[in-house]
PDB file of N, CA and C in Angstrom:
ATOM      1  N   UNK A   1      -5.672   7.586 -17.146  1.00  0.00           N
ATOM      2  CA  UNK A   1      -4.406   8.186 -16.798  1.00  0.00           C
ATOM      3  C   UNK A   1      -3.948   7.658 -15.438  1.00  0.00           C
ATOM      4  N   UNK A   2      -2.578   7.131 -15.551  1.00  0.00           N
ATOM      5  CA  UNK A   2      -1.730   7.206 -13.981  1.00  0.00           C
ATOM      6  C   UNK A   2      -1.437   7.773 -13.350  1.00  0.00           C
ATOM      7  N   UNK A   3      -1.522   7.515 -12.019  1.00  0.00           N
ATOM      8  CA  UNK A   3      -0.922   8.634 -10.925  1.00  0.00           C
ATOM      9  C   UNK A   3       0.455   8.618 -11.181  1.00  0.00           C
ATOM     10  N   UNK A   4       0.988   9.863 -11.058  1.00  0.00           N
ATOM     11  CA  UNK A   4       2.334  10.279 -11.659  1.00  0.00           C
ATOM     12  C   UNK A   4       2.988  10.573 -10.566  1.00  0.00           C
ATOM     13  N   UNK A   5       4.213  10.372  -9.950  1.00  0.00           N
ATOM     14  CA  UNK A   5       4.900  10.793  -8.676  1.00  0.00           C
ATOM     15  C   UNK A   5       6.160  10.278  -8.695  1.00  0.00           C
ATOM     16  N   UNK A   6       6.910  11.089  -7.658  1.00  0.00           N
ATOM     17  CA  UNK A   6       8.480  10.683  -7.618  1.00  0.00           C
ATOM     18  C   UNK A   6       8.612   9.381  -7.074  1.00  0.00           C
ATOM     19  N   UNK A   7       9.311   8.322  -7.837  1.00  0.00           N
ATOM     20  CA  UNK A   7       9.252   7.041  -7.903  1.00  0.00           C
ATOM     21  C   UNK A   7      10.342   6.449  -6.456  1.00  0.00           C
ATOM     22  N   UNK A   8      10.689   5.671  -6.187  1.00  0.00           N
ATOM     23  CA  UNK A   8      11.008   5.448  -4.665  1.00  0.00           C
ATOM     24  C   UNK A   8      12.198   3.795  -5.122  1.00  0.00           C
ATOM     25  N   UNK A   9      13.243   3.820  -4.607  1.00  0.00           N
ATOM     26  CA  UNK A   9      14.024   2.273  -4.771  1.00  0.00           C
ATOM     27  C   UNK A   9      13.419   1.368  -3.622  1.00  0.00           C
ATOM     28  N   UNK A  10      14.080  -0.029  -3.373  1.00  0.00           N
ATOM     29  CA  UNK A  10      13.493  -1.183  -3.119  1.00  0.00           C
ATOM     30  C   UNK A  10      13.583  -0.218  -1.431  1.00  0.00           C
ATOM     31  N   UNK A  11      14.538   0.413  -1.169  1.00  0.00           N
ATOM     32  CA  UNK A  11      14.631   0.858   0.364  1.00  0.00           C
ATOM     33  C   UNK A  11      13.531   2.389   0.599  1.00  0.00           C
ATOM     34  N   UNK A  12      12.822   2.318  -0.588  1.00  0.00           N
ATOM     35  CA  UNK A  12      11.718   3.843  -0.118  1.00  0.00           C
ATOM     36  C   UNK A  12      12.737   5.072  -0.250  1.00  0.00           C
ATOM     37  N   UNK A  13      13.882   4.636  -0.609  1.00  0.00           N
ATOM     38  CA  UNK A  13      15.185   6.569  -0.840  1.00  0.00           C
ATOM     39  C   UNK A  13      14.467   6.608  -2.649  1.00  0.00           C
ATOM     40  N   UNK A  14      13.875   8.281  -2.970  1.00  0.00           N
ATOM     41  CA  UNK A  14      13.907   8.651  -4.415  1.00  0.00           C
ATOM     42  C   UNK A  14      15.087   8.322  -5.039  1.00  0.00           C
ATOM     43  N   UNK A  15      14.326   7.943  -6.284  1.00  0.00           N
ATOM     44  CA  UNK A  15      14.973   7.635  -7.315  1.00  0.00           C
ATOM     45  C   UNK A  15      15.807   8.511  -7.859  1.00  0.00           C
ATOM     46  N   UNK A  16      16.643   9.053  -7.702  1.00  0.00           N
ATOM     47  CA  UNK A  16      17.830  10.443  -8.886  1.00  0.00           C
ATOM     48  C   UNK A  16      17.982   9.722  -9.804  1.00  0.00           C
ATOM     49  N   UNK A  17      18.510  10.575 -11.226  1.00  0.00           N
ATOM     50  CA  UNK A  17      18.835  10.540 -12.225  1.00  0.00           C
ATOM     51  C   UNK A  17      19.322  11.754 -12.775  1.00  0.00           C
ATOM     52  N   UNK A  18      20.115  12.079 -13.443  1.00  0.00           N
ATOM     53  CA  UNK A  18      21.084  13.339 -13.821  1.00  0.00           C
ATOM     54  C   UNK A  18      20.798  14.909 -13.169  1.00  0.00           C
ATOM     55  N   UNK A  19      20.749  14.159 -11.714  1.00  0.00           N
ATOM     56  CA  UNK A  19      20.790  15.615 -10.365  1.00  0.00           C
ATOM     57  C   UNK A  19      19.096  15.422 -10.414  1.00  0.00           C
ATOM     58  N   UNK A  20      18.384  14.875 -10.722  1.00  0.00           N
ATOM     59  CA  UNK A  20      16.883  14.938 -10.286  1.00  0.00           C
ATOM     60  C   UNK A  20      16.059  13.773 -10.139  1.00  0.00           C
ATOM     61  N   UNK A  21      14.873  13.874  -9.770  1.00  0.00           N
ATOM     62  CA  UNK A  21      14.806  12.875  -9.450  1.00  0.00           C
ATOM     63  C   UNK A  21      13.851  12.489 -10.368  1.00  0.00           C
ATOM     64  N   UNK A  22      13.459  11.450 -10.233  1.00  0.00           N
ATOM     65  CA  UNK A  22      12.605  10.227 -11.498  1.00  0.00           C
ATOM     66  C   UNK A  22      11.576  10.630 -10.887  1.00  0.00           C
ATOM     67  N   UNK A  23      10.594  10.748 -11.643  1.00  0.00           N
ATOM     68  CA  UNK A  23       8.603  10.564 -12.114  1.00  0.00           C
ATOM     69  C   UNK A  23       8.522   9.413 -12.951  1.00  0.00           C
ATOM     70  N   UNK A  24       7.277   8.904 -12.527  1.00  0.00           N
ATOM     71  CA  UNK A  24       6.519   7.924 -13.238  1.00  0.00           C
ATOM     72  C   UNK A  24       5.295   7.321 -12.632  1.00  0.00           C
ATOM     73  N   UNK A  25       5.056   6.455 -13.424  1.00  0.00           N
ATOM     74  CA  UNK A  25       3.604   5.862 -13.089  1.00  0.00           C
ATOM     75  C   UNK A  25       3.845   5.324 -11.323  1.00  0.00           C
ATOM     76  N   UNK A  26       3.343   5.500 -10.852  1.00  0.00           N
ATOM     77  CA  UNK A  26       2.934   5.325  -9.156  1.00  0.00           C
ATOM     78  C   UNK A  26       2.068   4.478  -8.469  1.00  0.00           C
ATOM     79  N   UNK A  27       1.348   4.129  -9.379  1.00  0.00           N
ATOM     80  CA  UNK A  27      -0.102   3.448  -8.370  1.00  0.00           C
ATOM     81  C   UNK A  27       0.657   2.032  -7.495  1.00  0.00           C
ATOM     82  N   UNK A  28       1.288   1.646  -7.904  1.00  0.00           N
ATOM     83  CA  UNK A  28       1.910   0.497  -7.379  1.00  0.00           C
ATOM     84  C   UNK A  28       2.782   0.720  -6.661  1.00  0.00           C
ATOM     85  N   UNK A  29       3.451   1.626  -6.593  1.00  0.00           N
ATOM     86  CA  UNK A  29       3.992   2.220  -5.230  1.00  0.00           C
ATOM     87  C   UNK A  29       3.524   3.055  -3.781  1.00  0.00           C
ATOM     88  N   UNK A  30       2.101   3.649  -4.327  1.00  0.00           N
ATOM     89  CA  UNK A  30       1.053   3.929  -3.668  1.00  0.00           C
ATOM     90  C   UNK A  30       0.829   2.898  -3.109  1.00  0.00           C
ATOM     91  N   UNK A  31       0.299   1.867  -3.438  1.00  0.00           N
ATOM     92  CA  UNK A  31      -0.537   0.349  -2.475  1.00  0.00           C
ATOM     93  C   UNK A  31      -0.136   0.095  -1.648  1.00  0.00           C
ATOM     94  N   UNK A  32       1.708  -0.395  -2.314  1.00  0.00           N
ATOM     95  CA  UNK A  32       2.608  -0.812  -1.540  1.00  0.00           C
ATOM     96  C   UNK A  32       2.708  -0.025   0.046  1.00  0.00           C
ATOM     97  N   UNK A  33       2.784   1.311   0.104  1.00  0.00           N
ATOM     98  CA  UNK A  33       3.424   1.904   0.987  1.00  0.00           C
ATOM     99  C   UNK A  33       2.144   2.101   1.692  1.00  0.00           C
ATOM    100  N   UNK A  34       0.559   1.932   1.483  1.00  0.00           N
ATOM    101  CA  UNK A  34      -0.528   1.813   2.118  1.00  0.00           C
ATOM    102  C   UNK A  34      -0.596   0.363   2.724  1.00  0.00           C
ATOM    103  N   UNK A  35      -0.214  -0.783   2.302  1.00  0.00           N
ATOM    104  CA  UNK A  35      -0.308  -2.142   2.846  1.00  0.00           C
ATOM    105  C   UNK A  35       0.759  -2.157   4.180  1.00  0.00           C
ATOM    106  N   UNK A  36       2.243  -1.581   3.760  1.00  0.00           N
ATOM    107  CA  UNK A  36       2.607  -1.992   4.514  1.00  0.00           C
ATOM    108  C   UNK A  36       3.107  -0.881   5.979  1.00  0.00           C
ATOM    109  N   UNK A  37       2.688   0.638   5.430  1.00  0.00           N
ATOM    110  CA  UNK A  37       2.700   1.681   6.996  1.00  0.00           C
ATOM    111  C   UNK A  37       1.651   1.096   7.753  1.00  0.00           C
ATOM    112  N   UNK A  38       2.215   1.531   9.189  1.00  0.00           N
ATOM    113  CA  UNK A  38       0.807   1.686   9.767  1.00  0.00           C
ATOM    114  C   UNK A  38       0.348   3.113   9.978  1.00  0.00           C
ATOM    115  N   UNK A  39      -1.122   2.982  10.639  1.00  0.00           N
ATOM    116  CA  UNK A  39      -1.473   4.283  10.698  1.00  0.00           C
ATOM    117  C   UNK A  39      -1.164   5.726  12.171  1.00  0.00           C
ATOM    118  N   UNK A  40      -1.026   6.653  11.561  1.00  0.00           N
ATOM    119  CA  UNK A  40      -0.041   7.463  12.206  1.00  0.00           C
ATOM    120  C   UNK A  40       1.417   7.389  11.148  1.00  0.00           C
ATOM    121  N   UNK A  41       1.733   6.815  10.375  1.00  0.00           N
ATOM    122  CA  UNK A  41       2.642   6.949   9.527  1.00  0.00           C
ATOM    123  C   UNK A  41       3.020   8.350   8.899  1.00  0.00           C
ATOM    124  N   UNK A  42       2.017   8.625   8.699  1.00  0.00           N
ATOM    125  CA  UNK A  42       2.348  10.220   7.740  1.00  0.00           C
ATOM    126  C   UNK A  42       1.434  11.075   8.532  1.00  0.00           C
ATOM    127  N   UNK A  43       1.928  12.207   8.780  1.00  0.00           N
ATOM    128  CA  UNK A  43       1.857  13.462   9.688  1.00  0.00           C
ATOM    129  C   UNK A  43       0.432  13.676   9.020  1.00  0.00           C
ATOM    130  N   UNK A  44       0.764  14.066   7.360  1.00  0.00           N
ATOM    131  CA  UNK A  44      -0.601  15.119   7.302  1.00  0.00           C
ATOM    132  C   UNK A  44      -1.768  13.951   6.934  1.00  0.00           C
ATOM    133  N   UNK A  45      -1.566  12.444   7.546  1.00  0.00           N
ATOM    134  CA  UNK A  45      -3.095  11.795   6.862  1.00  0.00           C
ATOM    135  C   UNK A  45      -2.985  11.199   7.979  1.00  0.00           C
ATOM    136  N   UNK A  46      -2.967  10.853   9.368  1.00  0.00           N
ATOM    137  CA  UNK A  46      -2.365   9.474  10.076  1.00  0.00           C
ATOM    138  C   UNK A  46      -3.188   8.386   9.960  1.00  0.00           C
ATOM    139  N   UNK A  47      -4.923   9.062   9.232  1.00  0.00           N
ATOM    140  CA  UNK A  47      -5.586   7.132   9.554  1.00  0.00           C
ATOM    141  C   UNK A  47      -5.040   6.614   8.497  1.00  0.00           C
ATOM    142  N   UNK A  48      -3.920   7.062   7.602  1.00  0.00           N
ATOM    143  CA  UNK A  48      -3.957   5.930   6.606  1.00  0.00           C
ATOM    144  C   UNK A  48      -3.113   5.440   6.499  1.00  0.00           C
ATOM    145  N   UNK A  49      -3.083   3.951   6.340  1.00  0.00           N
ATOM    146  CA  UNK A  49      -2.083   2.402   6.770  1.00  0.00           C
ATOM    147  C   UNK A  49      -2.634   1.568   6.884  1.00  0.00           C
ATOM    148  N   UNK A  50      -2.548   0.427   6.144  1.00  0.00           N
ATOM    149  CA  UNK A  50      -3.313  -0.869   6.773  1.00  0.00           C
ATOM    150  C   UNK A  50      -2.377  -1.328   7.992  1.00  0.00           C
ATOM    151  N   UNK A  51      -1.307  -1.422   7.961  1.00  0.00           N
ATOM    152  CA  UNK A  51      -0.348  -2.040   8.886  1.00  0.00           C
ATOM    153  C   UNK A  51      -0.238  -3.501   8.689  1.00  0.00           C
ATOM    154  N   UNK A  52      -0.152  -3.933   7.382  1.00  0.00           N
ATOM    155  CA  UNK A  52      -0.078  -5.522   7.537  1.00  0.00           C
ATOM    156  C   UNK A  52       1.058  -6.225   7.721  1.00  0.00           C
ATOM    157  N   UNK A  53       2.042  -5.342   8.041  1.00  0.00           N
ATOM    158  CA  UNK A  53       2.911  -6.423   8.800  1.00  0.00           C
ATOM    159  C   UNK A  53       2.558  -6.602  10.387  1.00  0.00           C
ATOM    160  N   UNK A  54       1.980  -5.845  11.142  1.00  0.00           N
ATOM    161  CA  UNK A  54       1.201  -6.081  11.972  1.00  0.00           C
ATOM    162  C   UNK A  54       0.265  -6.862  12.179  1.00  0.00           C
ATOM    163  N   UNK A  55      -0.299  -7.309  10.825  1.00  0.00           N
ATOM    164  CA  UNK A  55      -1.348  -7.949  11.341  1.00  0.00           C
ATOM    165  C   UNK A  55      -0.747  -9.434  11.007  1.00  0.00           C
ATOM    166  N   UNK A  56       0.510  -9.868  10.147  1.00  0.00           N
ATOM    167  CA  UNK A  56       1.057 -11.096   9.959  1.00  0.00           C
ATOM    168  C   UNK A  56       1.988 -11.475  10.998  1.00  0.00           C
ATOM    169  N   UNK A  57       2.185 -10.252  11.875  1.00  0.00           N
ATOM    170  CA  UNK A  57       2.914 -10.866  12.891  1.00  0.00           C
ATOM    171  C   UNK A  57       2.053 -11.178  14.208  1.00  0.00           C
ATOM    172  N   UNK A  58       0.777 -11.064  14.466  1.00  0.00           N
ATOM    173  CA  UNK A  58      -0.301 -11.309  15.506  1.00  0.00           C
ATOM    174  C   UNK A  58      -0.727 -12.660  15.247  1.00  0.00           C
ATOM    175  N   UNK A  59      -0.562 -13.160  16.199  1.00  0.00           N
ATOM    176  CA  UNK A  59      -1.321 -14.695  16.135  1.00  0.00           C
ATOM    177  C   UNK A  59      -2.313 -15.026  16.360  1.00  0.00           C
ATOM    178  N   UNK A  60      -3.511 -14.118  16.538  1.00  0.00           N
ATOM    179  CA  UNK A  60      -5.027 -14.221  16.594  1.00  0.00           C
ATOM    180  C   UNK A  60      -5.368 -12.880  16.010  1.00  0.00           C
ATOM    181  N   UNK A  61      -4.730 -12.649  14.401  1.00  0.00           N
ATOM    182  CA  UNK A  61      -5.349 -12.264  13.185  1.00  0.00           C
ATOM    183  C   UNK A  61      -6.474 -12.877  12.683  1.00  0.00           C
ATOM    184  N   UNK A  62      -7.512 -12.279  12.375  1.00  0.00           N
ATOM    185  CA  UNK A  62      -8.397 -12.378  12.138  1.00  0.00           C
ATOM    186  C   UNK A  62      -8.226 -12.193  10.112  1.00  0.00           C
ATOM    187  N   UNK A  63      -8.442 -12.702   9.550  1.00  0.00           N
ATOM    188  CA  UNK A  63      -8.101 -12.667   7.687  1.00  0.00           C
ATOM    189  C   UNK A  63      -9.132 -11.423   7.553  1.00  0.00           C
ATOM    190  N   UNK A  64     -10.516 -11.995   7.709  1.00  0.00           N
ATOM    191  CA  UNK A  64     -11.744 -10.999   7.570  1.00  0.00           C
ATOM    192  C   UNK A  64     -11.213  -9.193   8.656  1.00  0.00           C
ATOM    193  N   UNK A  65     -10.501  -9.638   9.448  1.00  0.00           N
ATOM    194  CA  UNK A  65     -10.220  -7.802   9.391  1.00  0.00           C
ATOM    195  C   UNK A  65      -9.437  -7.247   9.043  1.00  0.00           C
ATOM    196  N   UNK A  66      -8.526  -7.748   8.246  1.00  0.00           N
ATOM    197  CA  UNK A  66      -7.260  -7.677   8.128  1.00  0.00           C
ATOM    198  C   UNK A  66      -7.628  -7.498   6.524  1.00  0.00           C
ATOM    199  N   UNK A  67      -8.452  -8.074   6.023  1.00  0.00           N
ATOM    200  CA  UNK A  67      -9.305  -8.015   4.523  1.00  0.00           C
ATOM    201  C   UNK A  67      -9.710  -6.582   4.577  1.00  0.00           C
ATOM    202  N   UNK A  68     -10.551  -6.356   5.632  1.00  0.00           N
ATOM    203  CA  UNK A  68     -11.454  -4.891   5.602  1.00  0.00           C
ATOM    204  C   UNK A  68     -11.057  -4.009   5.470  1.00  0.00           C
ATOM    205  N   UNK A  69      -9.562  -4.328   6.701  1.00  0.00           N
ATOM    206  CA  UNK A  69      -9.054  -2.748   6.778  1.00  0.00           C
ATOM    207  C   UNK A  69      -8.432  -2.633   5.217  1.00  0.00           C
ATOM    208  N   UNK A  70      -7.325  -3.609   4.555  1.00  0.00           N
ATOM    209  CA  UNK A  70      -6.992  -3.091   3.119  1.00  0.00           C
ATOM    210  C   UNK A  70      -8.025  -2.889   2.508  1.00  0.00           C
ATOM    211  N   UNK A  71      -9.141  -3.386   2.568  1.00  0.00           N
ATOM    212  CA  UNK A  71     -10.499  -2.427   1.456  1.00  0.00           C
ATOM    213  C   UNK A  71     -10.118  -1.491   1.589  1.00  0.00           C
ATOM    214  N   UNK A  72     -10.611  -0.939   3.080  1.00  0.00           N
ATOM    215  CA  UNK A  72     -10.831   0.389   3.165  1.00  0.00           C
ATOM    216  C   UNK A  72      -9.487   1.320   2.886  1.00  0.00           C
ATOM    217  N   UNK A  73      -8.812   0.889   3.295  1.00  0.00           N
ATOM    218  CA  UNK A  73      -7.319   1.609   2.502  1.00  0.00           C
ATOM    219  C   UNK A  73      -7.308   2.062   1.427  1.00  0.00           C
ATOM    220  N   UNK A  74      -7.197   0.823   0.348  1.00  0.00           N
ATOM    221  CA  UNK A  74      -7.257   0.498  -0.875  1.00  0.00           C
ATOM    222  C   UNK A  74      -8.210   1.427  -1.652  1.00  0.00           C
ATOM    223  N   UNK A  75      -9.181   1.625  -0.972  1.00  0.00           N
ATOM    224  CA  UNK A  75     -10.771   2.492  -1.067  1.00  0.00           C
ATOM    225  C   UNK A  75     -10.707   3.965  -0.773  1.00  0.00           C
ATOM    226  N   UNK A  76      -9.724   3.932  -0.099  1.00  0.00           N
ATOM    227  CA  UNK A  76      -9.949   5.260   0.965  1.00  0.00           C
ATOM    228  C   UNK A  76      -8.584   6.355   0.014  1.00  0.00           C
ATOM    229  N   UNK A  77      -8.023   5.599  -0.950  1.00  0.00           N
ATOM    230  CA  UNK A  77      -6.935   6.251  -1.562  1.00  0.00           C
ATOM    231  C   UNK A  77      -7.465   6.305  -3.447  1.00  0.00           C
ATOM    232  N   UNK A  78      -8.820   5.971  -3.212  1.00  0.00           N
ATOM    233  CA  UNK A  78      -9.015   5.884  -5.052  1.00  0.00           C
ATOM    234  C   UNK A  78      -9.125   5.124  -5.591  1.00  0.00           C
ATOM    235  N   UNK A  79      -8.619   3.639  -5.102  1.00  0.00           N
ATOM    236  CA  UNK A  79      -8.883   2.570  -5.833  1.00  0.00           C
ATOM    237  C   UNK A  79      -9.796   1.275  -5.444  1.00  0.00           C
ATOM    238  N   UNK A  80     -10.144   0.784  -6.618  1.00  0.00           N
ATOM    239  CA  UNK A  80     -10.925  -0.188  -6.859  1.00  0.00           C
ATOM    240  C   UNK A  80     -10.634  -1.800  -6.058  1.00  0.00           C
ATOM    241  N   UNK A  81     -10.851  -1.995  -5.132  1.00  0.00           N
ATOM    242  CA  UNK A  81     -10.700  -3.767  -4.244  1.00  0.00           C
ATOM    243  C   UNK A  81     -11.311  -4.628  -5.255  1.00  0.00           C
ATOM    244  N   UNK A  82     -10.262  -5.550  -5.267  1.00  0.00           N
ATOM    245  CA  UNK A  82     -11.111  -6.251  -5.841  1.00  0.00           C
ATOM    246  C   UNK A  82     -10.825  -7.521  -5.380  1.00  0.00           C
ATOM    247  N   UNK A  83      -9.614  -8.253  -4.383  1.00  0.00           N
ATOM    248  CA  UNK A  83      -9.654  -8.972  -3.559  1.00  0.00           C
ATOM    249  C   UNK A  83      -8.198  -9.090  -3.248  1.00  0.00           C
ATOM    250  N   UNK A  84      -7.941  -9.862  -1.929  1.00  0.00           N
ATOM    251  CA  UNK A  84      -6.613  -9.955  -1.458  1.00  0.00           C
ATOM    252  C   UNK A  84      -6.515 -11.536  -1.068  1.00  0.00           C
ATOM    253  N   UNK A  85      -5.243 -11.934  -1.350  1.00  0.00           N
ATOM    254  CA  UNK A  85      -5.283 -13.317  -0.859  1.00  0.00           C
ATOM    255  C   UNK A  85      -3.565 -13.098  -0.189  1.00  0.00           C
ATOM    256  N   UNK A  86      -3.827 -14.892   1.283  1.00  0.00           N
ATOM    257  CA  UNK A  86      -2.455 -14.705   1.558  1.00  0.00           C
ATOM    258  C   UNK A  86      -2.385 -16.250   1.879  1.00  0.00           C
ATOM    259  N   UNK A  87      -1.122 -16.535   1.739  1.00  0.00           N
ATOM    260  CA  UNK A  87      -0.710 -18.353   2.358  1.00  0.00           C
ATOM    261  C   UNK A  87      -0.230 -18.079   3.562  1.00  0.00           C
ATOM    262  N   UNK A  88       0.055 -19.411   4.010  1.00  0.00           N
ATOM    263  CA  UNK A  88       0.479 -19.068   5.308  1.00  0.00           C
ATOM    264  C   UNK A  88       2.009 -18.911   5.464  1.00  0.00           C
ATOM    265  N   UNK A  89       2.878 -18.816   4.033  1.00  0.00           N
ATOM    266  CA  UNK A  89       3.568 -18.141   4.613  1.00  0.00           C
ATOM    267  C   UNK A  89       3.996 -17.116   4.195  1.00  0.00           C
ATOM    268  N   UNK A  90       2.966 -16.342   4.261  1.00  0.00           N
ATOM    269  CA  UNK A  90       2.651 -14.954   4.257  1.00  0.00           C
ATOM    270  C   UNK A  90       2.838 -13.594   3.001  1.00  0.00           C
ATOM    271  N   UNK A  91       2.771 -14.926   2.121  1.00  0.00           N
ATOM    272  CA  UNK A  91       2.834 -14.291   0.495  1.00  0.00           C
ATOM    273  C   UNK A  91       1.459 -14.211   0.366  1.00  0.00           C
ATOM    274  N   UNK A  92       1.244 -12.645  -0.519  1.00  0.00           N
ATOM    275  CA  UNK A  92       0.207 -11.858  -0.244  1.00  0.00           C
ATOM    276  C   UNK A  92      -0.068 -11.583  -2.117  1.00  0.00           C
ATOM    277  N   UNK A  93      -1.297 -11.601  -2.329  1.00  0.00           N
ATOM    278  CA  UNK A  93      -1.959 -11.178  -4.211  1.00  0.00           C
ATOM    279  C   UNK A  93      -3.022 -10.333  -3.635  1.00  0.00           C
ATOM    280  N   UNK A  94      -2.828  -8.934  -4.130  1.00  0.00           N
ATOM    281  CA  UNK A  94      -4.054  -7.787  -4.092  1.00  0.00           C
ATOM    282  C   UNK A  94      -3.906  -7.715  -5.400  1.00  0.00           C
ATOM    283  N   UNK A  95      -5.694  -8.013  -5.496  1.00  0.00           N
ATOM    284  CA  UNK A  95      -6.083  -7.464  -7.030  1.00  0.00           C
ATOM    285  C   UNK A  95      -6.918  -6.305  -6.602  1.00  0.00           C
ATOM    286  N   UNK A  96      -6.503  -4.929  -7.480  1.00  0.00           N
ATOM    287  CA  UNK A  96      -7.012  -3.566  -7.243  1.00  0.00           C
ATOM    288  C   UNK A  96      -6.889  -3.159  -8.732  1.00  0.00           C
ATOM    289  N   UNK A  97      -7.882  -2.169  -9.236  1.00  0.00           N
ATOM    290  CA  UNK A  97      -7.894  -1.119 -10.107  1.00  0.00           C
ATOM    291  C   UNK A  97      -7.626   0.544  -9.634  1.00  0.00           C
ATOM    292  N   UNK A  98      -7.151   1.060 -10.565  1.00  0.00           N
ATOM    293  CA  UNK A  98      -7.618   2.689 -10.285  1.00  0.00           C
ATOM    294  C   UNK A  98      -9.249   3.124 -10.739  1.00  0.00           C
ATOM    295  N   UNK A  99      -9.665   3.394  -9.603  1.00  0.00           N
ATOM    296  CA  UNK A  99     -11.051   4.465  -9.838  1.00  0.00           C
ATOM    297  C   UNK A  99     -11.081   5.801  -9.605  1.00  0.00           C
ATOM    298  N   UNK A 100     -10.506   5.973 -10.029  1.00  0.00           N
ATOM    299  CA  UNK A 100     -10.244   7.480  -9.960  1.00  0.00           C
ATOM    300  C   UNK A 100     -10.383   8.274 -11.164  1.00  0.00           C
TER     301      UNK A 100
END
């Protein structure tokens, strides 16, 4: 089963539809919004964020911590790592499962 939640447009405003708003499958909007907050982002969780636009805009990024911390993100919310890749210019592939 998918995580089910109010679904979000390309700008993060909920989705409406006839005065309410849209549900649906989530996990991929979950990742998303874990890869790219940083932490302190949300009141009631603040360690959680990888902050990777932070870490693509630092010029003595380190890949290997910048790897870890999305594990642990990735990990720290239910799901399965299973690896991240990036070019240099700065197009990004996370392969993740749900374990949950």
């Amino acid at each position: 089963m998918l995580r089910q939640d109010i679904l979000l447009d390309t700008d993060f405003n909920p989705l409406c539809a006839n005065g309410d708003f849209v549900c649906g499958d989530s996990d991929e909007q979950h990742v998303e919004l874990i890869l790219i907050s940083a932490k302190n982002t949300f009141k009631e969780s603040p360690m959680v964020g990888a902050g990777l636009v932070s870490y693509l805009k630092s010029k003595d990024t380190s890949i290997d911590k910048m790897k870890r911390e999305i594990r642990v993100q990735i990990e720290g919310d239910g799901y399965k790592y299973n690896s991240f890749d990036i070019d240099k210019e700065g197009n990004y592939a996370l392969d993740y499962e749900p374990n949950y």
